[in-house]
Each structure stands twice: as C-alpha cells, then as structure tokens.
Protein backbone atom coordinates (compact mmCIF):
# COMPACT_ATOMS: atom_id res chain seq x y z
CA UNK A 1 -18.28 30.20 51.83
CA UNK A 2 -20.41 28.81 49.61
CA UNK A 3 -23.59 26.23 50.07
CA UNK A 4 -21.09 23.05 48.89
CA UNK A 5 -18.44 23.91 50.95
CA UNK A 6 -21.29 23.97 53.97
CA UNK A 7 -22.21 20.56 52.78
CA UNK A 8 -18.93 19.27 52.40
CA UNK A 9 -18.30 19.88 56.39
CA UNK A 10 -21.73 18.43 57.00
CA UNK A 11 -21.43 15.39 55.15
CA UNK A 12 -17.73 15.33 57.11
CA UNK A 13 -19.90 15.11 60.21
CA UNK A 14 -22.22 12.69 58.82
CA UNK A 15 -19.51 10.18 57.89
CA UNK A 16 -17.61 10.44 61.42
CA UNK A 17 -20.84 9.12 62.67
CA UNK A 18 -20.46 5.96 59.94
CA UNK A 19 -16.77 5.66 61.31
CA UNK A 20 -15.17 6.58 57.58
CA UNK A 21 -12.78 8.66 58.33
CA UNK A 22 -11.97 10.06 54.85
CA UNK A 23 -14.51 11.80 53.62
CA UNK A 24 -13.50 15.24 54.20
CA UNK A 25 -9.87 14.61 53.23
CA UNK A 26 -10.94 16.36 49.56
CA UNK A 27 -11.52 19.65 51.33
CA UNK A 28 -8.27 19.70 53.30
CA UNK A 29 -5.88 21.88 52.32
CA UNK A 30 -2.40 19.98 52.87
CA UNK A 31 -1.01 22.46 54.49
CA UNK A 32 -4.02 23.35 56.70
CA UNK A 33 -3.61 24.63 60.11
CA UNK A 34 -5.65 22.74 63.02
CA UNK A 35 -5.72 24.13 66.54
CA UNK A 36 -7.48 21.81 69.24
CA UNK A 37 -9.30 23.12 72.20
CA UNK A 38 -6.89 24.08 75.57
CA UNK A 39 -8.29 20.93 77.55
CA UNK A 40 -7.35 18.34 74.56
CA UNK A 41 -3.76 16.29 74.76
CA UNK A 42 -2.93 18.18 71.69
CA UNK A 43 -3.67 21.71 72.23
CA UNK A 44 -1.83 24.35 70.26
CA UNK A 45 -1.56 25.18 66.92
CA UNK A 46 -0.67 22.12 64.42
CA UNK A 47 0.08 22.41 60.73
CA UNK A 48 -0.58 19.47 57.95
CA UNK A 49 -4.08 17.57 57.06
CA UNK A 50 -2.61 14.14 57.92
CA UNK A 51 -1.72 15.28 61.32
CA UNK A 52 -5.40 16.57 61.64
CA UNK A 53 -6.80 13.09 60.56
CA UNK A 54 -4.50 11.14 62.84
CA UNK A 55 -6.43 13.84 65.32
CA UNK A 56 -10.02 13.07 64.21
CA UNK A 57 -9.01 9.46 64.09
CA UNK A 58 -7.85 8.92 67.22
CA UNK A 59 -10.70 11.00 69.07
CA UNK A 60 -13.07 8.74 67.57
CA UNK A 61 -11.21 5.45 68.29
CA UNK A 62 -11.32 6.40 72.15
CA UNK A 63 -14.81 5.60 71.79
CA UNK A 64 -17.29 2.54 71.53
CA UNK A 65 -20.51 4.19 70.29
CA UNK A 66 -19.75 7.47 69.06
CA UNK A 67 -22.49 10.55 67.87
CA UNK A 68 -21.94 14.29 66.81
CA UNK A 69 -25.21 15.78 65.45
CA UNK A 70 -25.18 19.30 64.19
CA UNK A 71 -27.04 22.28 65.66
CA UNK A 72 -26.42 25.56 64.72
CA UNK A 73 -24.28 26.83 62.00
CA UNK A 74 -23.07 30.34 61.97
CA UNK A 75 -21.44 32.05 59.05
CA UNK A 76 -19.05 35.17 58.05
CA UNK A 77 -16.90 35.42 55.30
CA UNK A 78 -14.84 32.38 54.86
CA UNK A 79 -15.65 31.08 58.15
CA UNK A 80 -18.43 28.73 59.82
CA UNK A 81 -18.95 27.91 63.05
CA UNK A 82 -20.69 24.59 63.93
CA UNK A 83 -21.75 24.10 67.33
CA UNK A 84 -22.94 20.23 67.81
CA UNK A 85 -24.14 17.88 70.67
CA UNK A 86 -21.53 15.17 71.03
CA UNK A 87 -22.40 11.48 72.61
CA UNK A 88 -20.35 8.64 72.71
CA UNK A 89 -19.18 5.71 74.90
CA UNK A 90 -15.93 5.46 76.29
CA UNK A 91 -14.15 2.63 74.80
CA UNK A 92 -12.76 0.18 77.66
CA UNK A 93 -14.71 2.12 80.56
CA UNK A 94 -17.98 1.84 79.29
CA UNK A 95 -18.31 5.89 80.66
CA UNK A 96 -21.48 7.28 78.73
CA UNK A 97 -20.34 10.93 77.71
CA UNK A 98 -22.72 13.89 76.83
CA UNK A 99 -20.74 17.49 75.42
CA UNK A 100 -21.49 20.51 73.80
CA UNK A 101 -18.81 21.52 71.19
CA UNK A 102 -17.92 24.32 69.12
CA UNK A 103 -15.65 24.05 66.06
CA UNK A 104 -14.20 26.59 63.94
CA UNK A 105 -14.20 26.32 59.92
CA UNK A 106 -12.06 27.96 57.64
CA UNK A 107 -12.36 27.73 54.03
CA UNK A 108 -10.98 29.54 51.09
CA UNK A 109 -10.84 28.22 47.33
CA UNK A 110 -12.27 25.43 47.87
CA UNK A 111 -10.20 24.16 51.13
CA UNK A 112 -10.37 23.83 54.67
CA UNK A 113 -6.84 26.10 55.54
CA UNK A 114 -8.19 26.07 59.49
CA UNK A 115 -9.82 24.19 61.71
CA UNK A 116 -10.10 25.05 65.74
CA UNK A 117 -12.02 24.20 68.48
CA UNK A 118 -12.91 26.74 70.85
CA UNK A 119 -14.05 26.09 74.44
CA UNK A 120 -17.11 28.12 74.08
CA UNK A 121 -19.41 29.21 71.42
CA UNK A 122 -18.90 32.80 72.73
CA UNK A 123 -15.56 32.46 72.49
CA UNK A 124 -15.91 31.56 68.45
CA UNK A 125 -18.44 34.48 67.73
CA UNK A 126 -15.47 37.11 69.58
CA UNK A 127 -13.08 35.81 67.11
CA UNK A 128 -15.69 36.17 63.96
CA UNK A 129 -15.11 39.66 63.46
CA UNK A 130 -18.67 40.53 62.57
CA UNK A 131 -20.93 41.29 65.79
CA UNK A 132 -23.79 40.75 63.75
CA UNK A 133 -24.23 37.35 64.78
CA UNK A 134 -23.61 37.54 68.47
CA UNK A 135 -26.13 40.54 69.29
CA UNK A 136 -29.25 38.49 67.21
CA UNK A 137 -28.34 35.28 69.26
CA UNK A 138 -28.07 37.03 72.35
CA UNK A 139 -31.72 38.51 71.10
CA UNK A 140 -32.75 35.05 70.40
CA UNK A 141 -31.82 33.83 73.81
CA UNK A 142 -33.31 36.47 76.18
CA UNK A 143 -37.09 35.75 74.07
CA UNK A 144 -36.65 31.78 74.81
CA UNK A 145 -36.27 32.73 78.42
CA UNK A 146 -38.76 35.12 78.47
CA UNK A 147 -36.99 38.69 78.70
CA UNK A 148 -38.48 40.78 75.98
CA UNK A 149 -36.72 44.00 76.80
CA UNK A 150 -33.76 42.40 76.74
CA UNK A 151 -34.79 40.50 73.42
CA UNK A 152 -35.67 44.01 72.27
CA UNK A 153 -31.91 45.76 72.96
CA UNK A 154 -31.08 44.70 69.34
CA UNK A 155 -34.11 46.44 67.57
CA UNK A 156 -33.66 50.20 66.50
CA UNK A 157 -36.11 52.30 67.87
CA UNK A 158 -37.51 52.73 64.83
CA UNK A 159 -37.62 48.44 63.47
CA UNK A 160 -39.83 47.11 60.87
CA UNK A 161 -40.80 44.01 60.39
CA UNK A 162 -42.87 42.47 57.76
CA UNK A 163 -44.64 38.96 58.46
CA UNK A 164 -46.06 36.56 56.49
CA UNK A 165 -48.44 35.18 58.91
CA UNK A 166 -48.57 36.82 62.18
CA UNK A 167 -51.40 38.44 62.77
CA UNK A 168 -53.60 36.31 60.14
CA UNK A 169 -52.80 35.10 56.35
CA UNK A 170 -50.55 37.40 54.54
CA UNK A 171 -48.76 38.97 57.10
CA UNK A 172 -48.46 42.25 58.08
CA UNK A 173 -46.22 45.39 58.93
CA UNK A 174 -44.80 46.06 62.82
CA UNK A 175 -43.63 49.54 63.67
CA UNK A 176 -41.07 49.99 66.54
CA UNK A 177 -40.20 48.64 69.52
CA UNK A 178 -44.50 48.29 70.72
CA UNK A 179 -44.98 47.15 67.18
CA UNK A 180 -42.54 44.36 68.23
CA UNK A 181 -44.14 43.84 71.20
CA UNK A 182 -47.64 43.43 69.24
CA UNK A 183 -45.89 41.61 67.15
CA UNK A 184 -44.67 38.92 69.97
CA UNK A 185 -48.53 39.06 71.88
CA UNK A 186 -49.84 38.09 68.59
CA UNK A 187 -47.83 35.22 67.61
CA UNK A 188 -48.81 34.24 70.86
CA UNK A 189 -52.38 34.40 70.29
CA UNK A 190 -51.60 31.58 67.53
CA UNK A 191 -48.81 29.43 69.12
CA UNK A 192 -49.16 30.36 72.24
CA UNK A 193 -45.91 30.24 74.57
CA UNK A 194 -43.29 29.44 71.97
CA UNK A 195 -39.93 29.80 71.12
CA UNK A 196 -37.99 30.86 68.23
CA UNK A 197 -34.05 28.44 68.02
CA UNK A 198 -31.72 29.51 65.53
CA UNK A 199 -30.66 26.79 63.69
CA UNK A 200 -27.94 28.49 60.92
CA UNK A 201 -27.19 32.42 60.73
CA UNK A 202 -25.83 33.79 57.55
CA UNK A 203 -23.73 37.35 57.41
CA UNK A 204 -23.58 39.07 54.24
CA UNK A 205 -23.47 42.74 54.20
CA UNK A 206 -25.46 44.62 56.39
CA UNK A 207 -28.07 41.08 56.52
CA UNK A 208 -28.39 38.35 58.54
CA UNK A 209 -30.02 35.93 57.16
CA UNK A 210 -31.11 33.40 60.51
CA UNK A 211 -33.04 29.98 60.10
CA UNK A 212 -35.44 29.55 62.48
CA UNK A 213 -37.34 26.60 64.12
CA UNK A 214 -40.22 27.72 65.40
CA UNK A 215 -41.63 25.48 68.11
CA UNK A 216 -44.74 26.11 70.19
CA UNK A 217 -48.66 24.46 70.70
CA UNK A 218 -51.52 26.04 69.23
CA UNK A 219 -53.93 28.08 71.89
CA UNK A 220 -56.85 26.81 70.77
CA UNK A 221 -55.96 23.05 69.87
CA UNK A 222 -53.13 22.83 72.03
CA UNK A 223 -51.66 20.56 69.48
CA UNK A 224 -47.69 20.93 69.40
CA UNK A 225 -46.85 23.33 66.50
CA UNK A 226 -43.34 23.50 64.71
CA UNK A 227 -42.43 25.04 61.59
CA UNK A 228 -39.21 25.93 59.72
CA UNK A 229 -38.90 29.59 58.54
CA UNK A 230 -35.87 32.41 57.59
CA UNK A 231 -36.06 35.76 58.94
CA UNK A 232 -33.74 38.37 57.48
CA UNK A 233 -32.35 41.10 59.70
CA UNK A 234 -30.78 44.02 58.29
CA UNK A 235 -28.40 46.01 60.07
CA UNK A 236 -27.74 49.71 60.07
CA UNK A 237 -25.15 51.58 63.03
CA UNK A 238 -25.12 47.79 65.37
CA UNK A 239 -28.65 47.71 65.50
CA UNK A 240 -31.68 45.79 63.67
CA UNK A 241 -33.20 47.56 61.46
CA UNK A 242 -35.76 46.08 59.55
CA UNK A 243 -36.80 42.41 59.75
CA UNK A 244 -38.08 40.12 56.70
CA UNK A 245 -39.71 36.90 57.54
CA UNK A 246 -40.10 34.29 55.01
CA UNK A 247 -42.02 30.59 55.15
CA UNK A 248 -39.59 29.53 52.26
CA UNK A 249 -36.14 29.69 53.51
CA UNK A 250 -34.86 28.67 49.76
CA UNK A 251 -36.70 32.13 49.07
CA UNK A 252 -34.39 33.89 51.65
CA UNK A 253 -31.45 32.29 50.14
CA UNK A 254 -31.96 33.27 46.93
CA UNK A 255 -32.78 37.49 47.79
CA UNK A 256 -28.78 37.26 49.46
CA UNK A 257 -27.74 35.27 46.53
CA UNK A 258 -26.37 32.27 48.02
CA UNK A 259 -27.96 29.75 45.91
C-alpha cells in the first residue's frame, strides 16, 4: 500500500468529521466488498461501494456531533488497519457516546476492494497474516505497564540496538537482553518514567518499521518531554533481531523505500 493510498483513507476520515460524505468515493472499487462488525444492523458480508456509502452515511446521520480521530495505523501488504477513538452525540437522545474501533483496509491498484470492521484490534492483527506486528505491540504494551521481561519476550537473545541518543548525543550500541535492560535504565535517567505508544507500524520483509511517540518528563527539570521518532525492528526466526532508532522518521521511510 503505498503512502497516497494511506492518505487517501486518512483524508476519508478527516472529511467524515466535516460531514462530506464523498470524499473517499475515488478510492472505492465499485464492486468492493464491505463487511460490518457482528453487533451492527448490517452485519455480514455486503458487496457494491454505494451500498457501503449508504452505510457510512447513515452511521453518521444517527448522530448530532460526530468525531473519529485516528490512532494507530498498522500495515501488511495491501492491508491497513486503523484503530480510532470514536465520539459523537446521539441524534434525538442527546446520549454522549465514547468507542474504540478497529477497521480493516484493503487496497489493491489503486482501490479500496474491502473494508471490515472487526470487534477487536486483536481480532484484525489474527487475520493480517504477518505476526510481526502483533508480537512488537504486545512488546510495546507490557513496557507501558511496566513488565520488562515480558517487554523483553520479543528480543533474541542475542538483540542489537543502535540509538541515536540514549545514553548521551550520538547514540550508542546495546548488546542482548541486559544491554536492553541498560538500554531502558538509561533512557530513564533522561526521561525518567516514560512510555513509548505506537502510533503506525509498517511490515515489509523481515522489518518493521514502528512510529513512536515518546512521552515522558525530564529527571532533572521535570518538564513534560515528548518527541516523535521511528524505530526499525528486524526480524529473523519470530524474534527481534536488531533494532534501528531514528529521530527522522522520513529517514526511516526512505531506508524501506516507501517514500
């Protein structure tokens, strides 16, 4: 899938927000295949981009004030995975609603040939076909809540990773699983407690390239600190191999050729 087609979905999203309910019709295939979640009035399998529209249209007319904001994209192959929060108004009851939601993306050529919407993000990464993703955002998850040996499960024994910061200017090279766990006790000396959220994963190959916000408070200054970076996993027998971090994540882009 290339970067357009990505911003083609997005700028779907962004226009559902505006209440113009065409934008994306350019990417859908006519004949494209749209499969709501079990819990929706139309669940099953549907064929035909007008019949998806009349969908989208009249999930967004059952609300007054209506939101879906984007928050983690996950790509393989021809497919993307957006999970987003969703807040609206019910229209007549005045109900506020808050929901997470995972949809499905298929496009080849050029066009949207599927669209689905999954109950759970789980759910979407078993149907992906390339584990990749799953294992680093289980990884991601267990060192937001603390669990570094869990964290660690996806590392090979023998990881590298190269920094560009951590432990000073310039980076430097971690060794292992303890080199990961240096690694982790010296970011801390700079951020202090932080956490690392995935914002959009990226499979090609044996890589995974995963954009990361990084959001924490500096020890000394205690001033909140957040920056935007790209680390690039490489994969070899299910397991991390070497990591890449890079401040530019155009840079990271570029080294998997996707711009």
């Amino acid at each position: 899938m290339t970067e357009n087609e990505v911003r083609a979905i997005l700028d779907g999203y962004e226009a559902w927000n505006r209440g113009e309910m065409g934008v994306l019709q350019p990417l859908l295939d006519p004949d494209m295949e749209w499969e709501p979640g079990s819990a929706a009035l139309e669940a099953g399998v549907h064929r035909g981009a007008d019949g998806f529209q009349g969908f989208v249209e009249s999930w967004l007319e059952s609300f007054a004030e209506f939101r879906i904001e984007p928050e983690l994209l996950v790509q393989a192959g021809d497919t993307v995975i957006v999970v987003a929060h969703q807040h609206g108004r019910g229209q007549g009851s005045g109900i506020e609603l808050e929901a997470t939601v995972v949809h499905v993306w298929t496009v080849r050529d050029g066009k949207a040939v599927r669209w689905w919407g999954p109950r759970t993000l789980d759910e979407a990464l078993d149907a992906l076909g390339d584990e990749k993703p799953a294992i680093t955002l289980r990884s991601y998850q267990a060192f937001n809540r603390g669990e570094l040996e869990e964290a660690l499960a996806a590392f090979d024994p023998e990881i590298v990773w190269h920094t560009y910061l951590v432990p000073g200017p310039g980076g430097g090279t971690y060794r292992g699983h303890d080199g990961v766990r240096e690694l982790w006790a010296d970011a801390r000396n700079i951020f202090g407690d932080f956490r690392n959220e995935p914002e959009r994963l990226i499979s090609v190959e044996d890589r995974l390239l995963v954009m990361v916000r990084i959001c924490g408070w500096g020890k000394e200054s205690g001033v909140e600190v957040e920056a935007k970076i790209a680390h690039v996993h490489t994969f070899r027998y299910g397991k991390v191999a070497r990591v890449d971090s890079y401040e530019d994540r155009d840079e990271a882009l570029e080294l998997l050729g996707l711009t």
